[in-house]
N, C-alpha and C. Protein backbone atom coordinates (compact mmCIF):
# COMPACT_ATOMS: atom_id res chain seq x y z
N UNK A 1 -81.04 79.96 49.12
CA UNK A 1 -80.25 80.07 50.33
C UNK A 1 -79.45 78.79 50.60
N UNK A 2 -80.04 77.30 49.92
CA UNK A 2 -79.24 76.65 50.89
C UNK A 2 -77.76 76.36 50.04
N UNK A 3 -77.76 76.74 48.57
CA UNK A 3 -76.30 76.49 47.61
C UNK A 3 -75.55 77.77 47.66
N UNK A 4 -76.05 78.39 48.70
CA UNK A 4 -75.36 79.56 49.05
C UNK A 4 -74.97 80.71 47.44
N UNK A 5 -76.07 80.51 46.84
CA UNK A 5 -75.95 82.01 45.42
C UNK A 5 -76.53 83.02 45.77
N UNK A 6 -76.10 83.43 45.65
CA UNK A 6 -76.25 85.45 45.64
C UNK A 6 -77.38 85.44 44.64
N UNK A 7 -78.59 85.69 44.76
CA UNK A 7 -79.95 86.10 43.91
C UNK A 7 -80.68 86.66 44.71
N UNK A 8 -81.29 87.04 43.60
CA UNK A 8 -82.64 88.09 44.13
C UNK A 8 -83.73 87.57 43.18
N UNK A 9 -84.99 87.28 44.15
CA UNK A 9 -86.16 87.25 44.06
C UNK A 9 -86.25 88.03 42.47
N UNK A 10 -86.81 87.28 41.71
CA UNK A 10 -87.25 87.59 40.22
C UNK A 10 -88.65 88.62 40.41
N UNK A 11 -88.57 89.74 40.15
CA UNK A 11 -89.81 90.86 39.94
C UNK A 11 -90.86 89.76 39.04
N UNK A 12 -92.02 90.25 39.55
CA UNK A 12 -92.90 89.53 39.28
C UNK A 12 -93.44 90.06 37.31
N UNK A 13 -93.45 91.40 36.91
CA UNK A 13 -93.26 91.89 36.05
C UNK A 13 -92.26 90.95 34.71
N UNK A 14 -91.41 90.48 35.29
CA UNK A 14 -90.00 90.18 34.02
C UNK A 14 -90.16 88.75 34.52
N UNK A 15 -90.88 88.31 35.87
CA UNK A 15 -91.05 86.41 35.69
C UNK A 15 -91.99 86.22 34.47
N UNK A 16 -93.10 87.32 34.01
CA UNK A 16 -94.00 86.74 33.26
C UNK A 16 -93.49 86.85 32.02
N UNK A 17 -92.46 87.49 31.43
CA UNK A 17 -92.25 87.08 30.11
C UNK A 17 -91.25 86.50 29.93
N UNK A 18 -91.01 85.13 30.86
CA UNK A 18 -90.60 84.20 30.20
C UNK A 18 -91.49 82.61 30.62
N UNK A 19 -91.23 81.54 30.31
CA UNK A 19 -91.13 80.40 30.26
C UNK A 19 -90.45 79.48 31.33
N UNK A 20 -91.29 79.58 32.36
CA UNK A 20 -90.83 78.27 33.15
C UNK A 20 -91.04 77.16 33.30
N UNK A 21 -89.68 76.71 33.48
CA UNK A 21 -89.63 74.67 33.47
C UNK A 21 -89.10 74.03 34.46
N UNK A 22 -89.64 73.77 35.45
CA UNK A 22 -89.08 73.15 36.48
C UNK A 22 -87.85 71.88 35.73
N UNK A 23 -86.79 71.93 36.54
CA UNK A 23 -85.78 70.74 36.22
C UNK A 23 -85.59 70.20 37.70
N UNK A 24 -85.59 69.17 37.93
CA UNK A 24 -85.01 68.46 39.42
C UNK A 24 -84.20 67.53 39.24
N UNK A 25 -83.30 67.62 40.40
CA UNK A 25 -81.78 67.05 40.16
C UNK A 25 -82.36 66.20 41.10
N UNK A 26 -82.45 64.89 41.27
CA UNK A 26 -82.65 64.25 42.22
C UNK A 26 -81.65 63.45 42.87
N UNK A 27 -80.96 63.15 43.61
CA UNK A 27 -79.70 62.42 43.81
C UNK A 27 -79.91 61.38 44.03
N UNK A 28 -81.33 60.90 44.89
CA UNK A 28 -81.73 59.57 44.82
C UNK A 28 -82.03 58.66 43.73
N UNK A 29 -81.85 59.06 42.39
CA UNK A 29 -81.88 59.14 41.31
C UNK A 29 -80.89 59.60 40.61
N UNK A 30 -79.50 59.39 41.12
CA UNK A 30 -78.48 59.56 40.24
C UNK A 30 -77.85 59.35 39.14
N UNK A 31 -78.57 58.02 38.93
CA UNK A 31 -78.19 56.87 37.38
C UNK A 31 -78.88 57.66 36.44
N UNK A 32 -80.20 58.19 36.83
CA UNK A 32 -81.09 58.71 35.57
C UNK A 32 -79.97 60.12 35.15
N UNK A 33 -79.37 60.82 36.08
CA UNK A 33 -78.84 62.09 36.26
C UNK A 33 -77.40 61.57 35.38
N UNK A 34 -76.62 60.68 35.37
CA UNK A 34 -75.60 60.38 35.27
C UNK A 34 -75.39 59.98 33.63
N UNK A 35 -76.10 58.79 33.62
CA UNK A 35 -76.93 58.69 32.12
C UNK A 35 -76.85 59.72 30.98
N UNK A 36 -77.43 60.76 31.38
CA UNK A 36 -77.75 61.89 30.60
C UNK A 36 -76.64 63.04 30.49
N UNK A 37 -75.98 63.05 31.79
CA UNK A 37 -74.77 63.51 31.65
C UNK A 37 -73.38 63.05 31.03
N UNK A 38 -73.48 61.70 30.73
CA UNK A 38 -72.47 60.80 30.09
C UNK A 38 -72.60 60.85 28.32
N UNK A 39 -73.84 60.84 28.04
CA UNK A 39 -74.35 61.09 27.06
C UNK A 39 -73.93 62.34 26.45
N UNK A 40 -74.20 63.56 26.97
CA UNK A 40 -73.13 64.85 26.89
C UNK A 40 -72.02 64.54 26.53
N UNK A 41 -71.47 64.11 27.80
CA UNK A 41 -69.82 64.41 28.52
C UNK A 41 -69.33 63.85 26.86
N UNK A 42 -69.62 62.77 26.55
CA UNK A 42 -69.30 61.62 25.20
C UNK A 42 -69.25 62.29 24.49
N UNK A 43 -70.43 63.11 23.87
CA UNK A 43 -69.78 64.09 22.54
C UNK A 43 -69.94 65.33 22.54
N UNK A 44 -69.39 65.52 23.84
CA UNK A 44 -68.80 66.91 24.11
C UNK A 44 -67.06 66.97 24.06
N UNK A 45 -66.81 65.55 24.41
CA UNK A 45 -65.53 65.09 24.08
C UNK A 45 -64.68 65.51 25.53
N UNK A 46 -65.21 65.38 26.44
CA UNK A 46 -65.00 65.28 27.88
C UNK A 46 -64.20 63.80 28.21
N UNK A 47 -62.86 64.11 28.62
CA UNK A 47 -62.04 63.50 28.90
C UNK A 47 -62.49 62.07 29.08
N UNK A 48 -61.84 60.84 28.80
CA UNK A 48 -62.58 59.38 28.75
C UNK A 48 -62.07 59.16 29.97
N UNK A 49 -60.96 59.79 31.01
CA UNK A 49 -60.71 58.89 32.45
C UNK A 49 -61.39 59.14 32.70
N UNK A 50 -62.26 60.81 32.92
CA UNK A 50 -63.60 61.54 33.59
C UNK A 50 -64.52 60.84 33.66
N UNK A 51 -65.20 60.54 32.27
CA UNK A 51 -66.28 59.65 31.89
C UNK A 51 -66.13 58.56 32.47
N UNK A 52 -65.31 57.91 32.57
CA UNK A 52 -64.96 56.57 32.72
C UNK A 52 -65.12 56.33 34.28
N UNK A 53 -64.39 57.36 35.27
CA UNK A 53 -64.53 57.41 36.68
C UNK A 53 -65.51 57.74 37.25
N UNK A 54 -66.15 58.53 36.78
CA UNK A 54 -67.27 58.74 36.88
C UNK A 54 -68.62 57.82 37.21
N UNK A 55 -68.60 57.07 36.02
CA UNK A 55 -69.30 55.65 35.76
C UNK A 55 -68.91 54.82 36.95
N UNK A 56 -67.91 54.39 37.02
CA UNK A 56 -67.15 53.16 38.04
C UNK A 56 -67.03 53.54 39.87
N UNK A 57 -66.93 52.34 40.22
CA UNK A 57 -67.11 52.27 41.51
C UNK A 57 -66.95 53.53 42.48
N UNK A 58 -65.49 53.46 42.12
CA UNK A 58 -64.94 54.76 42.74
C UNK A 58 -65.40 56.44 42.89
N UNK A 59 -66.27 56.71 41.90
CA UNK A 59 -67.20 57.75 41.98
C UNK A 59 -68.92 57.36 43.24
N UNK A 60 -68.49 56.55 43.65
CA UNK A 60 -70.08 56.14 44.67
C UNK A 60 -69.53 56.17 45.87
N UNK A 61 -69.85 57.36 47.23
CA UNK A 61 -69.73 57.32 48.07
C UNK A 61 -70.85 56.68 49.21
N UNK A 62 -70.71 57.38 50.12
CA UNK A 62 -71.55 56.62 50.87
C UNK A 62 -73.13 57.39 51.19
N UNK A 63 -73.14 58.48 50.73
CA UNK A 63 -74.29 59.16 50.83
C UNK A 63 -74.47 60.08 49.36
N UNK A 64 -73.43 60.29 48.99
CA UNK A 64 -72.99 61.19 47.59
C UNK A 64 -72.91 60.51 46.82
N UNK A 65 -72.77 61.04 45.44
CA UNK A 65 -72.35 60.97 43.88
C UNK A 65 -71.43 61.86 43.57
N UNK A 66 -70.12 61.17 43.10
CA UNK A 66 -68.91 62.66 43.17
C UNK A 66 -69.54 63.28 41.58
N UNK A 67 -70.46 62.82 40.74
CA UNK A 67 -70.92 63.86 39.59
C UNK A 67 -71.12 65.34 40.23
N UNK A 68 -71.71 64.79 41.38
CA UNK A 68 -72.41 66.51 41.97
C UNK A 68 -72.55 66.47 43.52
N UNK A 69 -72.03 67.29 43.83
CA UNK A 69 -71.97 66.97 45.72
C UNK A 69 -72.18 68.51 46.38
N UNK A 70 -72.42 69.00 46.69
CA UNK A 70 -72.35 70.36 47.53
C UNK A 70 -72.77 70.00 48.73
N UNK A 71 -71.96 70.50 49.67
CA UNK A 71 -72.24 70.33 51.53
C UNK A 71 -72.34 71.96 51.50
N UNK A 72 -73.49 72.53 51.60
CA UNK A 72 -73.81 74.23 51.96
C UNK A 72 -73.06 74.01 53.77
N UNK A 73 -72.64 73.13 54.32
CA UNK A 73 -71.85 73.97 55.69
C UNK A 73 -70.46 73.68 55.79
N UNK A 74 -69.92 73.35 54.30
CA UNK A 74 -68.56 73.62 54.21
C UNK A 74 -68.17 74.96 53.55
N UNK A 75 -67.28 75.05 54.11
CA UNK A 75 -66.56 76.77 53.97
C UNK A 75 -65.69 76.50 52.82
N UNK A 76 -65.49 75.02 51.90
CA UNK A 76 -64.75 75.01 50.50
C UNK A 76 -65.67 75.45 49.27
N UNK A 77 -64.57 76.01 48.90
CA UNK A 77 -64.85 76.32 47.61
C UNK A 77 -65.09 76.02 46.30
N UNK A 78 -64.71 74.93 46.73
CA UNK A 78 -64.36 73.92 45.24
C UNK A 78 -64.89 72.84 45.56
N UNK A 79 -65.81 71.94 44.27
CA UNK A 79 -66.71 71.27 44.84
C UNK A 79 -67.05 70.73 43.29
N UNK A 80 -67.31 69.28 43.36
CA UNK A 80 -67.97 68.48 42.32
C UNK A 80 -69.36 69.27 41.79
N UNK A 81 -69.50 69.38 40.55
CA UNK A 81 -70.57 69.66 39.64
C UNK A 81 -70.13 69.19 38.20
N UNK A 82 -71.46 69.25 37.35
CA UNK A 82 -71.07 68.58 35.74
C UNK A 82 -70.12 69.57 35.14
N UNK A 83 -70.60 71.14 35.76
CA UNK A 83 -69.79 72.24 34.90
C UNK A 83 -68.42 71.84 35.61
N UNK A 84 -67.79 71.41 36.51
CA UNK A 84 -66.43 71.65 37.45
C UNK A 84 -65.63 70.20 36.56
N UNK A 85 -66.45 69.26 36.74
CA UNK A 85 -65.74 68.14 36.05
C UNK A 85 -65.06 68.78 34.23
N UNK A 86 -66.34 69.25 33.87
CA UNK A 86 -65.76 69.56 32.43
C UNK A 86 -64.96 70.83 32.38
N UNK A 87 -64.30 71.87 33.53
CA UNK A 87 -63.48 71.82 33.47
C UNK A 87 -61.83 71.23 33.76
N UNK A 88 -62.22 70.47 34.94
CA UNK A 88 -61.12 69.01 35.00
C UNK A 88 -60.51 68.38 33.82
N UNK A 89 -61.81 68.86 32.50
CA UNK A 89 -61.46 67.93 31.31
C UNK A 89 -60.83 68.68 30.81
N UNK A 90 -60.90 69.97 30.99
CA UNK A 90 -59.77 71.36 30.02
C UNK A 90 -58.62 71.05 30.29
N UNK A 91 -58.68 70.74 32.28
CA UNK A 91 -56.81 70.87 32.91
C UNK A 91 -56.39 69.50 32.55
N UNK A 92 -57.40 68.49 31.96
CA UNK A 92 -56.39 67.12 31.42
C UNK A 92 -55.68 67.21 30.62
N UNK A 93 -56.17 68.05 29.23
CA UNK A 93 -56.24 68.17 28.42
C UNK A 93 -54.97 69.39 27.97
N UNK A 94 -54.60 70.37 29.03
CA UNK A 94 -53.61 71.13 28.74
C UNK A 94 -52.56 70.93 28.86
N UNK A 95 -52.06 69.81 28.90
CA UNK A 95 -50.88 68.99 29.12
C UNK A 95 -49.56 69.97 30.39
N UNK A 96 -50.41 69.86 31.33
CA UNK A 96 -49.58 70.89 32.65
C UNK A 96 -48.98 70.00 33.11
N UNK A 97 -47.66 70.40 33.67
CA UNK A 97 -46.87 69.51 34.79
C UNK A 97 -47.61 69.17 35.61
N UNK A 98 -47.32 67.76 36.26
CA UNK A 98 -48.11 66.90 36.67
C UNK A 98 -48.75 67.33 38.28
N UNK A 99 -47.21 68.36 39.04
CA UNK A 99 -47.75 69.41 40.36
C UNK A 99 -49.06 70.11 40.00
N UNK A 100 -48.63 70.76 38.51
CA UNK A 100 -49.73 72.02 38.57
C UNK A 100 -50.84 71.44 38.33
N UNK A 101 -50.90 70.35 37.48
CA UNK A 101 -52.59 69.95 37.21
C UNK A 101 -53.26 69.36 37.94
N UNK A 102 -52.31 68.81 39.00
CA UNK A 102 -53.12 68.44 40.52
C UNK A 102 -53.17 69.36 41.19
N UNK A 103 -53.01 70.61 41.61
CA UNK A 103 -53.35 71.55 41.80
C UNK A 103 -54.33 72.25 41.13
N UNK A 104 -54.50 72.39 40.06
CA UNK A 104 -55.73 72.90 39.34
C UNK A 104 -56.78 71.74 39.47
N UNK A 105 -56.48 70.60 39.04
CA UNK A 105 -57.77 69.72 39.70
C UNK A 105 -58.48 70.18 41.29
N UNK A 106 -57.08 70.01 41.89
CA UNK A 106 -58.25 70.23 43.28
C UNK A 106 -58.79 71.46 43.90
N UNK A 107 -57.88 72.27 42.52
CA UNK A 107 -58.59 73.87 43.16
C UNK A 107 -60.52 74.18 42.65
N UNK A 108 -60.62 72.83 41.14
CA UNK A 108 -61.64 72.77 40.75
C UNK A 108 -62.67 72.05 41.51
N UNK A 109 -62.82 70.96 41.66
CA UNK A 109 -63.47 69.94 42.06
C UNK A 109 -63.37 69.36 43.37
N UNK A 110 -62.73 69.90 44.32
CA UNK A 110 -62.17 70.18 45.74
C UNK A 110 -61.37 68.90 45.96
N UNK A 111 -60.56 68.51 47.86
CA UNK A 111 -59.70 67.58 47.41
C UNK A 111 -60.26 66.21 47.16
N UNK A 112 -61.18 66.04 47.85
CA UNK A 112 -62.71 64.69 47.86
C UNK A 112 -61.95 64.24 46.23
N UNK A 113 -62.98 65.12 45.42
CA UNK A 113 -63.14 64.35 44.15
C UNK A 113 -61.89 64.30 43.19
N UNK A 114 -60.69 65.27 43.58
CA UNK A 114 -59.46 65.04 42.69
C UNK A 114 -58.41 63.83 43.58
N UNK A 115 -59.12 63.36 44.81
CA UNK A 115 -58.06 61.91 44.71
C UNK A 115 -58.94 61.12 44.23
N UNK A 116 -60.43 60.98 44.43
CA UNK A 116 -61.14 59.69 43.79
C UNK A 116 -60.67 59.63 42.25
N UNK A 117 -60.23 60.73 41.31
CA UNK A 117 -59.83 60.43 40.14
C UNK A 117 -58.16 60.55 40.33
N UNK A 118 -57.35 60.65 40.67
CA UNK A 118 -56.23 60.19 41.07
C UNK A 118 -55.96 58.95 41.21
N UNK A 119 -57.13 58.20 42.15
CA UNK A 119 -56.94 57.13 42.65
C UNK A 119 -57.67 55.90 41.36
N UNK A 120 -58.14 56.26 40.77
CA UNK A 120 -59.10 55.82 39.30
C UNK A 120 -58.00 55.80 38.35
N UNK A 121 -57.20 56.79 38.14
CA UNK A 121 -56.27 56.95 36.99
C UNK A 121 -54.76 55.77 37.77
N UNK A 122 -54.55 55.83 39.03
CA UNK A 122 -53.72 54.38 39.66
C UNK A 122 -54.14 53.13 39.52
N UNK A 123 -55.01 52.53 39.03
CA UNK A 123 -55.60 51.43 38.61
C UNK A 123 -55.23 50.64 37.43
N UNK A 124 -54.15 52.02 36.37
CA UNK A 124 -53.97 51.96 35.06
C UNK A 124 -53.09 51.37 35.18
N UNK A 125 -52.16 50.92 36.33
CA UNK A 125 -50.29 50.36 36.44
C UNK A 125 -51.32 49.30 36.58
N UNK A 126 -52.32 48.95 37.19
CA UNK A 126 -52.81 47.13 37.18
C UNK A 126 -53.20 46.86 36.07
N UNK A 127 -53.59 47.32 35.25
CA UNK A 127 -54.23 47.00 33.57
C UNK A 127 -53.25 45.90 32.93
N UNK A 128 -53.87 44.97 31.89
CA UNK A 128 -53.02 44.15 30.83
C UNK A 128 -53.23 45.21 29.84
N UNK A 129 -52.00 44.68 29.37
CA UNK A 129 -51.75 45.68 27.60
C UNK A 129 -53.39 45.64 27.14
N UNK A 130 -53.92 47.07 26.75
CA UNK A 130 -55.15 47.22 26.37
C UNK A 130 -54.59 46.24 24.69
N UNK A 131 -53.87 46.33 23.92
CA UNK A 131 -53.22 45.85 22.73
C UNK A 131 -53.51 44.01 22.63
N UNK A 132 -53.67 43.63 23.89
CA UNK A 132 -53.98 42.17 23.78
C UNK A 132 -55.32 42.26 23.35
N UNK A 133 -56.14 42.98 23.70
CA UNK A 133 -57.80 43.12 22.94
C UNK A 133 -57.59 43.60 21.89
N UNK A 134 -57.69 44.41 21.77
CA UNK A 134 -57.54 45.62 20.62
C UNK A 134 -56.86 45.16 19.09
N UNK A 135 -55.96 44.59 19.60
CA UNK A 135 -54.75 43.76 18.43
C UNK A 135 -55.40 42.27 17.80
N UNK A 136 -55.48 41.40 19.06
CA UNK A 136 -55.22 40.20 19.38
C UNK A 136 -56.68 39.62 19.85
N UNK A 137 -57.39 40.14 19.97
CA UNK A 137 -58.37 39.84 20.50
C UNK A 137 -58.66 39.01 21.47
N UNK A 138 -57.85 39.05 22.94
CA UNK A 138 -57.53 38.13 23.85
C UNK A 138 -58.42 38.56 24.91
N UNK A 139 -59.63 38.46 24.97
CA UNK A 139 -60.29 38.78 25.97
C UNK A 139 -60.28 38.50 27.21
N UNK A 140 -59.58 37.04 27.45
CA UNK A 140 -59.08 36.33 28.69
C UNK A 140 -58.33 37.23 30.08
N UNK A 141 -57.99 38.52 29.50
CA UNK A 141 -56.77 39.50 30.08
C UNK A 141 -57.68 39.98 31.02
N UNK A 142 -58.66 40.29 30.52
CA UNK A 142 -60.13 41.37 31.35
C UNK A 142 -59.88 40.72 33.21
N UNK A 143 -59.34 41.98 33.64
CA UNK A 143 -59.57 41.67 35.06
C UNK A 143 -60.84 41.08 35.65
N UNK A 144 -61.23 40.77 36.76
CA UNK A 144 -62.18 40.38 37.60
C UNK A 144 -62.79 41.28 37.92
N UNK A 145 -62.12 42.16 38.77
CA UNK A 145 -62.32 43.43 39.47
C UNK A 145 -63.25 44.17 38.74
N UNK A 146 -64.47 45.13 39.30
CA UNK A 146 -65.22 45.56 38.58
C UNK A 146 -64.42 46.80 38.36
N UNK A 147 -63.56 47.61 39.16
CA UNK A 147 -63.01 49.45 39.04
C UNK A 147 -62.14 48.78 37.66
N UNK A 148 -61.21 47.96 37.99
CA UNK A 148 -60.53 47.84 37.03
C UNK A 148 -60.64 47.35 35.66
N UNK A 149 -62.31 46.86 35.33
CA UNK A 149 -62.50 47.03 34.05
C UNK A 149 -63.51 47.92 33.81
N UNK A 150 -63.60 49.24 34.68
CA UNK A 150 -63.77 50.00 34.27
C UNK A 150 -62.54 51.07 33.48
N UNK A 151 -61.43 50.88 34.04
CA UNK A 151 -60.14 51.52 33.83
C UNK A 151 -60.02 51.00 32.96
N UNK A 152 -60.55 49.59 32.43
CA UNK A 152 -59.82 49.19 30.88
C UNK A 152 -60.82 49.87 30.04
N UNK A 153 -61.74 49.59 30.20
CA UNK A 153 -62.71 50.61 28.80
C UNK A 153 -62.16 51.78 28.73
N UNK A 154 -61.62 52.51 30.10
CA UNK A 154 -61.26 53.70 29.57
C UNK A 154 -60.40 53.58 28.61
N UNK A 155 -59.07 52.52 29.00
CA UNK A 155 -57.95 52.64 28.13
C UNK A 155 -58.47 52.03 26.71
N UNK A 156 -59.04 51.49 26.46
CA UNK A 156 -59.21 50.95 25.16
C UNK A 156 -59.78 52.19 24.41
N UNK A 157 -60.86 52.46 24.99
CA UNK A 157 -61.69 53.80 24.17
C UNK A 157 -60.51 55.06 23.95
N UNK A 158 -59.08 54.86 24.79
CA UNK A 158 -58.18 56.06 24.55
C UNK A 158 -57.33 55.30 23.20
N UNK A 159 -57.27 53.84 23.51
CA UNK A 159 -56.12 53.56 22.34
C UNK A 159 -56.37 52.98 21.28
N UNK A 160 -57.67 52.57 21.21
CA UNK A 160 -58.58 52.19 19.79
C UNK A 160 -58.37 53.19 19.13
N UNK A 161 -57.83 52.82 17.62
CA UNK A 161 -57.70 53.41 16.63
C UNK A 161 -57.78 53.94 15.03
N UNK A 162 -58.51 52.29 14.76
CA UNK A 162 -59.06 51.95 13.56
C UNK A 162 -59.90 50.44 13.64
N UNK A 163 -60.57 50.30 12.41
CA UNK A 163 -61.47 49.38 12.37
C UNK A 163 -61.75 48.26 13.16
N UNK A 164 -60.09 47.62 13.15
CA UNK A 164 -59.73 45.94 13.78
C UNK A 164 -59.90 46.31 15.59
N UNK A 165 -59.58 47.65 15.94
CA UNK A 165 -59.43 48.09 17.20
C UNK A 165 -61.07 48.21 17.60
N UNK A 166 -62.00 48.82 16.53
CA UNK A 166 -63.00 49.23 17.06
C UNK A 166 -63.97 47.73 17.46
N UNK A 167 -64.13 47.23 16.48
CA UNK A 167 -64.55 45.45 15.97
C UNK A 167 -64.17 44.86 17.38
N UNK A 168 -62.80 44.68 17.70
CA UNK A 168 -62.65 43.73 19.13
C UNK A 168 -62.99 44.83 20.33
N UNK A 169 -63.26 46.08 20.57
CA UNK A 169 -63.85 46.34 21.54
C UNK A 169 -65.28 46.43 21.41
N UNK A 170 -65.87 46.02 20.24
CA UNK A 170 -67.49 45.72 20.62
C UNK A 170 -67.54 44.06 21.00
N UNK A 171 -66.47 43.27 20.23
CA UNK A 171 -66.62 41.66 21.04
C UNK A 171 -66.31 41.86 22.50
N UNK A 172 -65.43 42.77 22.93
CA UNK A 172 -65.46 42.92 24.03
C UNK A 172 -66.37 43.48 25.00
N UNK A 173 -67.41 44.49 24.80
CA UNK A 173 -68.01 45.19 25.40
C UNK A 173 -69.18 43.75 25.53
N UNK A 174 -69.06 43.23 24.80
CA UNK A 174 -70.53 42.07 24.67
C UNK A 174 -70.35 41.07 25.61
N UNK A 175 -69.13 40.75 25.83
CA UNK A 175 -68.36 39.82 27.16
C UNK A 175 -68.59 40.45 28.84
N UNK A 176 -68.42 41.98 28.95
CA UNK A 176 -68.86 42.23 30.16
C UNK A 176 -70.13 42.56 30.29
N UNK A 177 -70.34 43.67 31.38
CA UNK A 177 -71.25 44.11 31.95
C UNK A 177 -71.86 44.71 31.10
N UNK A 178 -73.64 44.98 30.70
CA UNK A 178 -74.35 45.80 29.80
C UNK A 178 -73.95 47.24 29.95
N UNK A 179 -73.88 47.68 31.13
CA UNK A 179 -74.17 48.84 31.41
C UNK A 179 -72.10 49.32 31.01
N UNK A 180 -71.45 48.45 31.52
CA UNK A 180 -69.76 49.07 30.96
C UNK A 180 -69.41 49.03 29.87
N UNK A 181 -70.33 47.98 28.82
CA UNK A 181 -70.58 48.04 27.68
C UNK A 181 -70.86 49.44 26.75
N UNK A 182 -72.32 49.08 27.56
CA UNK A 182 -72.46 50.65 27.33
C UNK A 182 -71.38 52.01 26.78
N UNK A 183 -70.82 51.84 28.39
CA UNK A 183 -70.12 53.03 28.44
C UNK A 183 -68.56 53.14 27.27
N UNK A 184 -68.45 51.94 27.25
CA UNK A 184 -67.26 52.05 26.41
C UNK A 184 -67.66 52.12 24.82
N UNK A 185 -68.64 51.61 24.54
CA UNK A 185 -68.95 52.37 23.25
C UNK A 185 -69.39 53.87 22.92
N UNK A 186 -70.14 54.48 24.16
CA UNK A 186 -70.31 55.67 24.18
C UNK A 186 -69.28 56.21 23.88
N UNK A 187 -67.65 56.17 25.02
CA UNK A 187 -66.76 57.07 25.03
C UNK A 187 -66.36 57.00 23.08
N UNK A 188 -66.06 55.86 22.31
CA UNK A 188 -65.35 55.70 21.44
C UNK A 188 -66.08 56.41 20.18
N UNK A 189 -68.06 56.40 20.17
CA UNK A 189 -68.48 56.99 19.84
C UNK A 189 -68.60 58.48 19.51
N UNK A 190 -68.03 58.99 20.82
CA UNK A 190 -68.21 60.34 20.67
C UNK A 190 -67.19 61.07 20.46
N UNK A 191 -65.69 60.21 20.35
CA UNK A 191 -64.53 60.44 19.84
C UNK A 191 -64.66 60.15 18.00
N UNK A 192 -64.94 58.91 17.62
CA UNK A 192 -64.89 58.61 16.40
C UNK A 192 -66.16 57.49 15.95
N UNK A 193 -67.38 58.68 15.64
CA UNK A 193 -68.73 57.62 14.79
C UNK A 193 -68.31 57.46 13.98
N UNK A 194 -67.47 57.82 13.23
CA UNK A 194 -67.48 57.78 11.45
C UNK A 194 -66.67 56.30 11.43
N UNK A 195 -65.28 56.15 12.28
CA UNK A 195 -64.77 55.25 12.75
C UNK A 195 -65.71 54.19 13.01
N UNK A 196 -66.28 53.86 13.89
CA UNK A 196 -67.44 53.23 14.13
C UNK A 196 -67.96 52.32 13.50
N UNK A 197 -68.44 52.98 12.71
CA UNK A 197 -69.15 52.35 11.06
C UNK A 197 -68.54 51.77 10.60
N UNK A 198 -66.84 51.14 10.49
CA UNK A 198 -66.43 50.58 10.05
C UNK A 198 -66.32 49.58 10.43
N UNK A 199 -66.41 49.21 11.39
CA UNK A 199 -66.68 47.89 12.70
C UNK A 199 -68.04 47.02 12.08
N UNK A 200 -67.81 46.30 11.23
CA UNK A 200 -68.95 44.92 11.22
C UNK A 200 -69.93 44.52 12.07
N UNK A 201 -69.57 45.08 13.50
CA UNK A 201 -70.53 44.51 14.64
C UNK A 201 -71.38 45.99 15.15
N UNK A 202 -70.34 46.93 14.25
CA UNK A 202 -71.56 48.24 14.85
C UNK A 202 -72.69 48.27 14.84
N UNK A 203 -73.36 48.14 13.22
CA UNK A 203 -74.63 48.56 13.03
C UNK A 203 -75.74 47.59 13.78
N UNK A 204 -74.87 46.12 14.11
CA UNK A 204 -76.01 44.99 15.13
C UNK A 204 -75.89 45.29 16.32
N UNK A 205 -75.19 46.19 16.88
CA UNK A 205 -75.00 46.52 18.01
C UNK A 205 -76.09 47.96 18.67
């Protein structure tokens, strides 16, 4: 009753031949929830701004997690979940005029969570050339700001391309935060392991 689904009480007959497993979503416990969903999202090949916004500031409200939010006494329809985001990752991905796919974003994920990634993907006009790492290995560029180097892992994990690219974003990932570290090898991972392996610093990593 309270996620508002249409079910009916399971006959007691057809509960017994199957297998139940309790799962709990805990929200107070969102990192453990998020974690595991990133892990997916990565090589499921779920969009890297998604992943990426997701992770970073801008996905932490003040009582919520835009991964998953339902208010049962709103009358919207559209509403953050893991399944709603990964379709967000279809409408990135279908290369729609830029009206319609903000429109299909927020018809998915309601309007809450399609400006927090709106406003995640505006962060990208503050970025230094991802190419000064990637190329050049100029790590000095790395903003301060924590959203905005989250926006750079995204961009690097989009414009890394071969070995020399992969190599300076693990010197890089080792310079920030563990946990954005993390995440930016995940995204690049689950785009290109084979890639990966060619990076000198992978296998110590």
């Amino acid at each position: 009753e309270l996620d508002q689904a249409l079910v009916k009480k399971m006959p007691t007959p057809l509960a017994n031949r199957f297998t139940h497993i309790q799962m709990a979503w805990d929200l107070k416990d969102m990192q453990a929830n998020l974690d595991d969903w990133t892990d997916w999202a990565t090589g499921a090949g779920v969009h890297p701004v998604i992943v990426a916004m997701l992770n970073s500031p801008v996905a932490t409200q003040s009582d919520h997690h835009l991964l998953f939010h339902f208010d049962p006494k709103s009358g919207h329809k559209a509403f953050p979940t893991p399944r709603s985001w990964e379709k967000v990752s279809r409408w990135k991905k279908a290369g729609l005029p830029r009206p319609i796919e903000q429109e299909a974003i927020e018809g998915t994920v309601g309007r809450g969570a399609a400006t927090a990634l709106w406003t995640f993907e505006a962060l990208f006009s503050q970025l230094p050339d991802p190419m000064e790492i990637l190329e050049r290995a100029n790590f000095k560029v790395t903003p301060a700001k924590r959203d905005l180097q989250y926006a750079l892992a995204c961009s690097l994990a989009q414009m890394a391309s071969n070995a020399t690219h992969y190599e300076n974003a693990l010197q890089w990932a080792r310079k920030v935060t563990p946990e954005l570290g993390v995440l930016l090898v995940k995204i690049i991972s689950g785009r290109d392991m084979a890639g990966m392996y060619l990076a000198p610093s992978y296998t110590a990593w």
